[in-house]
N, C-alpha and C. Protein backbone atom coordinates (compact mmCIF):
# COMPACT_ATOMS: atom_id res chain seq x y z
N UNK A 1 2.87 3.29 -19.80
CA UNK A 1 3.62 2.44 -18.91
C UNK A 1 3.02 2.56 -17.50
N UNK A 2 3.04 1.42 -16.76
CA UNK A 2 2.55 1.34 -15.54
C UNK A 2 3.50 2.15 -15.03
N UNK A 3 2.81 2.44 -13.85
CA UNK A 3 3.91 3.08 -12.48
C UNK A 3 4.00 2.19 -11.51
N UNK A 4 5.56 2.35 -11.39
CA UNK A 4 6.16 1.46 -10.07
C UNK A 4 5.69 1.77 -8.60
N UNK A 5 5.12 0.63 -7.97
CA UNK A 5 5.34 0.75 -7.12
C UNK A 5 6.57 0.72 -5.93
N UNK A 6 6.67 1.41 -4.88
CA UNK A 6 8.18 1.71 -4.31
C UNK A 6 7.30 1.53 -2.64
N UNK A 7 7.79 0.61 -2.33
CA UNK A 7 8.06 0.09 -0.57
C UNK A 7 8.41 0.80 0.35
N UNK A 8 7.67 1.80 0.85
CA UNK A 8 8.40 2.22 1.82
C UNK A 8 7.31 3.33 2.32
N UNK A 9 7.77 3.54 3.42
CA UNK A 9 6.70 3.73 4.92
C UNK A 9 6.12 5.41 4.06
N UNK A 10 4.92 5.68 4.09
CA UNK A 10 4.15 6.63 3.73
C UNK A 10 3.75 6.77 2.35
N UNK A 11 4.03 5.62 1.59
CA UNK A 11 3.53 5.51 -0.03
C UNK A 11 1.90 5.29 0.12
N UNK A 12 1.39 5.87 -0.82
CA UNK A 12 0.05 5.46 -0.65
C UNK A 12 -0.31 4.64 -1.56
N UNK A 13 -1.35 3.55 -1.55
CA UNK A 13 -1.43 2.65 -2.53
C UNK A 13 -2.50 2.21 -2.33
N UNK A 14 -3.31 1.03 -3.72
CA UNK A 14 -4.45 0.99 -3.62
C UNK A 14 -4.04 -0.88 -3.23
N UNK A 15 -4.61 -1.09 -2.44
CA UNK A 15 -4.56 -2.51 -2.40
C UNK A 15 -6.20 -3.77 -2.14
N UNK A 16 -6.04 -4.95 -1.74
CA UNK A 16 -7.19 -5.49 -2.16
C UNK A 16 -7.67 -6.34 -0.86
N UNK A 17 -8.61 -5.43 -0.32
CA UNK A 17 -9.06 -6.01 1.71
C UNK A 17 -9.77 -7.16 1.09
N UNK A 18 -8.82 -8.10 1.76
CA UNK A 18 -9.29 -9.74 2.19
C UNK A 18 -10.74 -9.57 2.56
N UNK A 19 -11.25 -8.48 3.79
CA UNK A 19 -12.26 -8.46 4.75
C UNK A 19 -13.61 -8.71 3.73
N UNK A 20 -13.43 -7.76 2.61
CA UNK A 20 -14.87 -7.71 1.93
C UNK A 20 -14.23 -7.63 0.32
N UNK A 21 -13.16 -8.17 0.03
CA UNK A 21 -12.94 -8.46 -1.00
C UNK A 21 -13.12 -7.39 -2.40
N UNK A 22 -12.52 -6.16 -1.55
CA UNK A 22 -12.67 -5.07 -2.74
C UNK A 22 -11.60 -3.86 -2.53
N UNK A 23 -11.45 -3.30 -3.71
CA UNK A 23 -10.43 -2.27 -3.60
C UNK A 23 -10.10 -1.23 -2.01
N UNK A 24 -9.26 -0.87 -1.62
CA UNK A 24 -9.53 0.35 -0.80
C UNK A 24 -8.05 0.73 -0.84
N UNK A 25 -8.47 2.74 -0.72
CA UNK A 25 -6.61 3.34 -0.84
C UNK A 25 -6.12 3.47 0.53
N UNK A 26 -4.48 3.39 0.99
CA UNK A 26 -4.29 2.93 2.56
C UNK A 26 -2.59 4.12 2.41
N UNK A 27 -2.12 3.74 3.05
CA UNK A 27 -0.74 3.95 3.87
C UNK A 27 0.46 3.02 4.04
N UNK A 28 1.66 2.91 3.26
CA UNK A 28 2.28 1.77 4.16
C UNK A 28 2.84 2.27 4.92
N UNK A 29 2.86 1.27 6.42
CA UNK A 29 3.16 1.62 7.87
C UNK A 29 4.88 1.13 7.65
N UNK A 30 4.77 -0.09 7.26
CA UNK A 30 6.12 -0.99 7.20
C UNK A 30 5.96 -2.25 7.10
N UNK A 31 7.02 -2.82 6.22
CA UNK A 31 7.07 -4.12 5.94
C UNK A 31 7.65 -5.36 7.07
N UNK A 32 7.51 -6.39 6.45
CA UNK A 32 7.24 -7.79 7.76
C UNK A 32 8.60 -8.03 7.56
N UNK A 33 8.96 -9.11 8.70
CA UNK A 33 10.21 -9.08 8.51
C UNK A 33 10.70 -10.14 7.24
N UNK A 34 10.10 -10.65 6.63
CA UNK A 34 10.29 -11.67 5.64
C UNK A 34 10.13 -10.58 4.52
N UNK A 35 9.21 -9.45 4.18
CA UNK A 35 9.24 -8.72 3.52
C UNK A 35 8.20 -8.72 2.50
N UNK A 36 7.69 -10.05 2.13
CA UNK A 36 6.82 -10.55 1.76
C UNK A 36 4.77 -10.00 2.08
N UNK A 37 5.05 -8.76 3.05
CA UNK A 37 3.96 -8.42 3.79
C UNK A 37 4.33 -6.51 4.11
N UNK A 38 3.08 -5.88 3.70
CA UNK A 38 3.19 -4.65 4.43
C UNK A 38 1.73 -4.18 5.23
N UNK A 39 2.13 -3.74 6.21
CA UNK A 39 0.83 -3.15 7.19
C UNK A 39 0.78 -1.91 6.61
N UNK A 40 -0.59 -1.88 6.28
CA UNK A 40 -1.09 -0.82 5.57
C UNK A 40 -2.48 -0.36 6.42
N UNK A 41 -2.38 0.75 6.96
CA UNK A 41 -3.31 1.93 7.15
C UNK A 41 -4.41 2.35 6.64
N UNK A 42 -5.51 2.63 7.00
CA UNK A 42 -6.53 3.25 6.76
C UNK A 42 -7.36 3.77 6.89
N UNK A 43 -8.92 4.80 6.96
CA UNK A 43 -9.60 4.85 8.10
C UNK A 43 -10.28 3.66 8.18
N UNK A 44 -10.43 2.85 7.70
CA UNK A 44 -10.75 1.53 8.29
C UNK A 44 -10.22 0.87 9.60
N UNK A 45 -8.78 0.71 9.30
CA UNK A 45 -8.02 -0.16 10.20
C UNK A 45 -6.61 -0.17 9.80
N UNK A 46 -5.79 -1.25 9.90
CA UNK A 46 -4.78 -1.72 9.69
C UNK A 46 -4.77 -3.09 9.16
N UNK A 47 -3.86 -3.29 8.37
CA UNK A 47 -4.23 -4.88 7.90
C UNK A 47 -2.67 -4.89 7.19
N UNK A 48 -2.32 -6.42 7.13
CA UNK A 48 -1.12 -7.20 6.91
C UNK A 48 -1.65 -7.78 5.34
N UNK A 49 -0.96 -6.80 4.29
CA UNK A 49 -1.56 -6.85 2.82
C UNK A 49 -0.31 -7.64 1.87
N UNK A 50 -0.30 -8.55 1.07
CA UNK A 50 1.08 -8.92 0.66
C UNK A 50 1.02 -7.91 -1.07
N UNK A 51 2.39 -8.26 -0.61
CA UNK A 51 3.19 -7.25 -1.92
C UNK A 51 2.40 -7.53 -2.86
N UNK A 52 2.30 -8.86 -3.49
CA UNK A 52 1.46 -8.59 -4.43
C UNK A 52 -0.05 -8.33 -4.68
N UNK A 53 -0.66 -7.68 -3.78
CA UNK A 53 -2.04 -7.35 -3.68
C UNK A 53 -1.81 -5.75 -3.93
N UNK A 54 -0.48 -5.12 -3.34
CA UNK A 54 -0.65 -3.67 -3.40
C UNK A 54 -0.39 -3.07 -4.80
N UNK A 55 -1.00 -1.79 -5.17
CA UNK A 55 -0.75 -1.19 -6.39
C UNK A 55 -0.76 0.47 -6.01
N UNK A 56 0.30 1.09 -6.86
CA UNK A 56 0.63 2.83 -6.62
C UNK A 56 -0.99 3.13 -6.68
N UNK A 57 -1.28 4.32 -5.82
CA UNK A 57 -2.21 5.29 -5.90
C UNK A 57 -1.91 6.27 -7.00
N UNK A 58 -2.81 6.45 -7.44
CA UNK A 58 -2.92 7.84 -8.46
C UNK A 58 -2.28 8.82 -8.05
N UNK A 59 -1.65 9.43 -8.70
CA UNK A 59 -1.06 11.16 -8.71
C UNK A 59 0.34 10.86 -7.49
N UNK A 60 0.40 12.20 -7.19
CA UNK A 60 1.84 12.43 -7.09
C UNK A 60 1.64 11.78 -5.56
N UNK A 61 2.96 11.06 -4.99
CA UNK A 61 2.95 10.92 -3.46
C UNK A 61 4.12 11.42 -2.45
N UNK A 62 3.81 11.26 -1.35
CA UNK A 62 4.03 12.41 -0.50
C UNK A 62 5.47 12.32 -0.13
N UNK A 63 6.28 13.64 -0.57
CA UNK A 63 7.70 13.50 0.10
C UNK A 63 8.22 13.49 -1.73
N UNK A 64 7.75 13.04 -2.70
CA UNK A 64 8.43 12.56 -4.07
C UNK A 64 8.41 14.02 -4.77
N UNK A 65 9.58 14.23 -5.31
CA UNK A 65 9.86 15.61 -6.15
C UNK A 65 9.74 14.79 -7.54
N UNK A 66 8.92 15.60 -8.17
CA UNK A 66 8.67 15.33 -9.29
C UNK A 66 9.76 16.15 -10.68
């Protein structure tokens, strides 16, 4: 079974940069106000990624008791 992804500020996730059109793993900062959008972190940059582009990162994330 897939793993859920869960919204909310410090999940890490793999999502899909518009810029060069390929995977990279980020941060969510926080969602837009429509909700439809999260600013996601990286050492790249920051970028305005929509929900459905993002996907859970591998392994355990930060703050989650397993």
């Amino acid at each position: 079974m897939a793993p859920t992804l869960e919204l909310r500020k410090g999940v890490q996730v793999v999502f899909r940069n518009p810029a060069d059109d390929g995977w990279q793993q980020g941060e969510l900062v926080h969602g837009s106000s429509t909700g439809e959008e999260w600013l996601v972190k990286n050492r790249f940059g920051k970028y305005w990624v929509a929900v459905t582009q993002l996907r859970p990162a591998e392994g355990p994330q930060p703050g989650h008791q397993l």
